[in-house]
Protein backbone atom coordinates (compact mmCIF):
# COMPACT_ATOMS: atom_id res chain seq x y z
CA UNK A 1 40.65 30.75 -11.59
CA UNK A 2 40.19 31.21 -7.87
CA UNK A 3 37.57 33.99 -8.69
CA UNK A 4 35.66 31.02 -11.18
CA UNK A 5 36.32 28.44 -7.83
CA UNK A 6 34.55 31.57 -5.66
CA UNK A 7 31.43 32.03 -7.61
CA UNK A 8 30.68 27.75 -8.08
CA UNK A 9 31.37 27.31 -4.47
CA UNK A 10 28.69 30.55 -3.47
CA UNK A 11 26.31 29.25 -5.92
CA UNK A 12 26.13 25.84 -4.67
CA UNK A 13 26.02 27.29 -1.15
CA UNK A 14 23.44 29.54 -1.98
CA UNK A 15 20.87 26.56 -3.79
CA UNK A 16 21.74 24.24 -0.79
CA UNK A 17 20.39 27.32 2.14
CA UNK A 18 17.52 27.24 -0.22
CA UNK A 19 16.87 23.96 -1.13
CA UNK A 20 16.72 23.19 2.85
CA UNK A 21 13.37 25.75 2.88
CA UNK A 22 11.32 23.47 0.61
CA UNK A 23 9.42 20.99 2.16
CA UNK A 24 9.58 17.32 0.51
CA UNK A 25 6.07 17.65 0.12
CA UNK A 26 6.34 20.54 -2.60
CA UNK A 27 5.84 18.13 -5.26
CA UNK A 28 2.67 16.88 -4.28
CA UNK A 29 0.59 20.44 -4.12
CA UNK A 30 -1.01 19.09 -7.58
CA UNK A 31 -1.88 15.59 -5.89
CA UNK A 32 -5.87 15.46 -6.49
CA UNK A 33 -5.90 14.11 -2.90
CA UNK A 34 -3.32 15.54 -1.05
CA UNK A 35 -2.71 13.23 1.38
CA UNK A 36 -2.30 10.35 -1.46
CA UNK A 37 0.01 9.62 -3.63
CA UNK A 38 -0.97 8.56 -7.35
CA UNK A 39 0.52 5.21 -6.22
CA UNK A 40 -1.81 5.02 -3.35
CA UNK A 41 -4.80 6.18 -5.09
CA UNK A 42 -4.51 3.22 -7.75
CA UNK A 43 -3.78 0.53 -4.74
CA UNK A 44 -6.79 1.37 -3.55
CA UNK A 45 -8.82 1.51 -6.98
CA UNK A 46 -7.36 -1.80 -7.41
CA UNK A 47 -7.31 -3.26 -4.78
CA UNK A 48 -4.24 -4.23 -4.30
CA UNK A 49 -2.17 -5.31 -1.12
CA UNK A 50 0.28 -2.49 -0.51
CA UNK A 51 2.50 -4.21 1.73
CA UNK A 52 -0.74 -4.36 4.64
CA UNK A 53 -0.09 -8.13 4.52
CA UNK A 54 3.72 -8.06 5.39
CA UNK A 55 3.08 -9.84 9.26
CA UNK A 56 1.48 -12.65 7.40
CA UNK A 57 3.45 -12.98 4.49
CA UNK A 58 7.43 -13.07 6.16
CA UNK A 59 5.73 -15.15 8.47
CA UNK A 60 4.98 -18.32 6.15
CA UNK A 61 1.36 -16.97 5.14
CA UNK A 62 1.10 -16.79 1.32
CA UNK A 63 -1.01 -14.10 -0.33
CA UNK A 64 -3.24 -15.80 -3.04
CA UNK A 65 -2.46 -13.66 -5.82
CA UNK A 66 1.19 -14.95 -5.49
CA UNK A 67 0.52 -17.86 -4.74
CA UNK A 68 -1.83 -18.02 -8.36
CA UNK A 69 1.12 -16.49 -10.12
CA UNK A 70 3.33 -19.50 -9.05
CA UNK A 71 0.32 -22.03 -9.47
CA UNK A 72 2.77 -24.14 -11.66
CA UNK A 73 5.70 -23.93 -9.73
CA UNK A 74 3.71 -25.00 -6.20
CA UNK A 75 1.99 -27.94 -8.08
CA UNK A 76 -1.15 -26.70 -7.07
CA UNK A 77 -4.04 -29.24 -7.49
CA UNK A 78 -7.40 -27.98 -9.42
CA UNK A 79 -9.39 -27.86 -6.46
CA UNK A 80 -6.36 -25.74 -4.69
CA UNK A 81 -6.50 -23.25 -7.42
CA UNK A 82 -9.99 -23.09 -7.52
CA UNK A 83 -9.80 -22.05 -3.76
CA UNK A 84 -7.30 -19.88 -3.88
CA UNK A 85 -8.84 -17.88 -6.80
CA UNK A 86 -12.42 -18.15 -4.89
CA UNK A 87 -10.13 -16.26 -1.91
CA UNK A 88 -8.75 -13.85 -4.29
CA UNK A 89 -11.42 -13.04 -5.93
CA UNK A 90 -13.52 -12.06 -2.37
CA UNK A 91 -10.65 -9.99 -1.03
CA UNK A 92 -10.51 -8.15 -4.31
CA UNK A 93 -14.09 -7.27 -4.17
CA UNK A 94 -14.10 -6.30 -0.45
CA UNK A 95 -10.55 -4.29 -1.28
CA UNK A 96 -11.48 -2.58 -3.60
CA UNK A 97 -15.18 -1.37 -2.39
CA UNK A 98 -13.11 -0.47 1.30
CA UNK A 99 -10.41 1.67 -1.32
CA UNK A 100 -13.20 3.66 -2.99
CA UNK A 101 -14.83 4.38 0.81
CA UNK A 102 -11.17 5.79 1.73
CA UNK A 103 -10.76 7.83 -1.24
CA UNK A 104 -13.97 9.41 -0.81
CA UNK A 105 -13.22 10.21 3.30
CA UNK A 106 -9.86 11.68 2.17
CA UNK A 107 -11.45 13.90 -0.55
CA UNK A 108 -13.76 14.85 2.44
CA UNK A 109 -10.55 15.54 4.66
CA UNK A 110 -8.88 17.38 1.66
CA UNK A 111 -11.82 19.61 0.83
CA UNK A 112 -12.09 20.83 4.77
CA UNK A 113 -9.07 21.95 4.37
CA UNK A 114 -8.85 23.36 1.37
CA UNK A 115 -12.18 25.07 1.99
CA UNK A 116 -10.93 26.55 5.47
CA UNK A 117 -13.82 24.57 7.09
CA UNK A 118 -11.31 21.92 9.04
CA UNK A 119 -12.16 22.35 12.91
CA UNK A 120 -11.47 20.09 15.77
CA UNK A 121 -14.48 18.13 15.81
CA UNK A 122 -14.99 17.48 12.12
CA UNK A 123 -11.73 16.58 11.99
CA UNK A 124 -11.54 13.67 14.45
CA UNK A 125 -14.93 12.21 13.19
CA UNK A 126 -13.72 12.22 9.79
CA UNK A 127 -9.78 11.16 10.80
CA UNK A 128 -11.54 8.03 12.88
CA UNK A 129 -13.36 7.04 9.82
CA UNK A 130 -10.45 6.67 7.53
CA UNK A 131 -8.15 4.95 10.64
CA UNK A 132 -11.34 2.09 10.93
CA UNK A 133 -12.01 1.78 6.81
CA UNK A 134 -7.68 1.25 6.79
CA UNK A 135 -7.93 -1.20 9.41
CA UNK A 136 -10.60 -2.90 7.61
CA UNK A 137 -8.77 -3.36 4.69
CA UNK A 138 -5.48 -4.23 6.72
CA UNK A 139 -7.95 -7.31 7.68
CA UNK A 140 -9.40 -8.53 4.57
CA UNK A 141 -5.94 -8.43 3.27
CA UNK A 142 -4.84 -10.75 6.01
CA UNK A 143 -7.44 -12.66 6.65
CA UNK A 144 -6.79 -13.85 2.82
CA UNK A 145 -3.34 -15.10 3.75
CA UNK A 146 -4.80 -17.00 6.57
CA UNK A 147 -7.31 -18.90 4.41
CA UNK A 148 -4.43 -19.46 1.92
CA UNK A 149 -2.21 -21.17 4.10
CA UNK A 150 -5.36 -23.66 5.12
CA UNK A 151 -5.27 -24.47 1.61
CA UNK A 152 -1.67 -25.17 0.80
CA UNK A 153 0.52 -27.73 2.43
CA UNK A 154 3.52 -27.32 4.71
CA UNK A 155 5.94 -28.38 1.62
CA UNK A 156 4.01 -25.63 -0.40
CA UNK A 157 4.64 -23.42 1.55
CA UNK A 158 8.37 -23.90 1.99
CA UNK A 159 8.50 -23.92 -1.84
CA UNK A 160 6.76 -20.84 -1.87
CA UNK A 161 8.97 -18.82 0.76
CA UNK A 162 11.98 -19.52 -1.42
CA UNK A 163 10.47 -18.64 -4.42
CA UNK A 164 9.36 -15.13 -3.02
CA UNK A 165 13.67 -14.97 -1.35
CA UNK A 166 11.89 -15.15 2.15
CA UNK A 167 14.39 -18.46 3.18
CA UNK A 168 17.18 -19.63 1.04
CA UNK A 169 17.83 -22.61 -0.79
């Protein structure tokens, strides 16, 4: 028995000292993009928000898309819904054309490296491209909860912070 106890406890020991070798980026060496998740990627295909709005949305800024989703529940009037789909619908647009720009630069990024072609110079052009295209679409993502919350009323909004758990009841 103690000889059994001996050989569990030195094989655990032994996948642990190895286990701390591997890097927690080993799983993503068949990433497409290697500096993008699959998750990432498709946020940026699609435009969607990817938490770049959080300043303006746990600070009493609705995003449109949410605020569409509970349309019913915010007794939206036509003409609010109309505006608030007229916002989606331009953030989505500029979203998704500023996601397809970063993809490409971070193909670019990958393939210098991958390529052993990555220098110093290349590499801050290219690395100052994808920091401005992510701060554009940081922007149009906010911007769009700023021209939501012109649209909705004070009592809206209240309404809508519960409904997303951001106050209580």
């Amino acid at each position: 028995m103690k000889k059994y106890y001996f050989i569990t406890v030195l094989i655990f020991s032994l996948n642990i000292l190895n286990a701390q070798h591997h890097s927690h980026y080993s799983s993503e060496t068949g990433n497409e993009i290697k500096a993008l998740t699959s998750e990432q990627i498709n946020g940026y295909i699609t435009g969607e928000g990817m938490g770049l709005a959080k300043a303006a949305e746990l600070n009493h800024y609705p995003g449109p898309k949410h605020v569409l989703d509970l349309a019913k529940k915010l007794n939206l009037t036509q003409l609010q819904i109309d505006s608030t789909k007229k916002i989606f619908d331009s953030m989505k647009e500029k979203t998704v054309n500023i996601g397809k720009i970063i993809i490409e630069k971070e193909k670019l990024l990958d393939h210098l490296f991958k390529n052993n072609k990555a220098d110093e110079e290349s590499l801050r052009n290219l690395v100052k491209e994808i920091a401005e295209y992510q701060g554009e679409l940081r922007l149009v993502h906010l911007n769009a909860h700023i021209q939501q919350k012109d649209i909705l009323t004070p009592e809206q909004i209240s309404v809508y912070d519960k409904l997303r758990g951001y106050i209580a009841d």
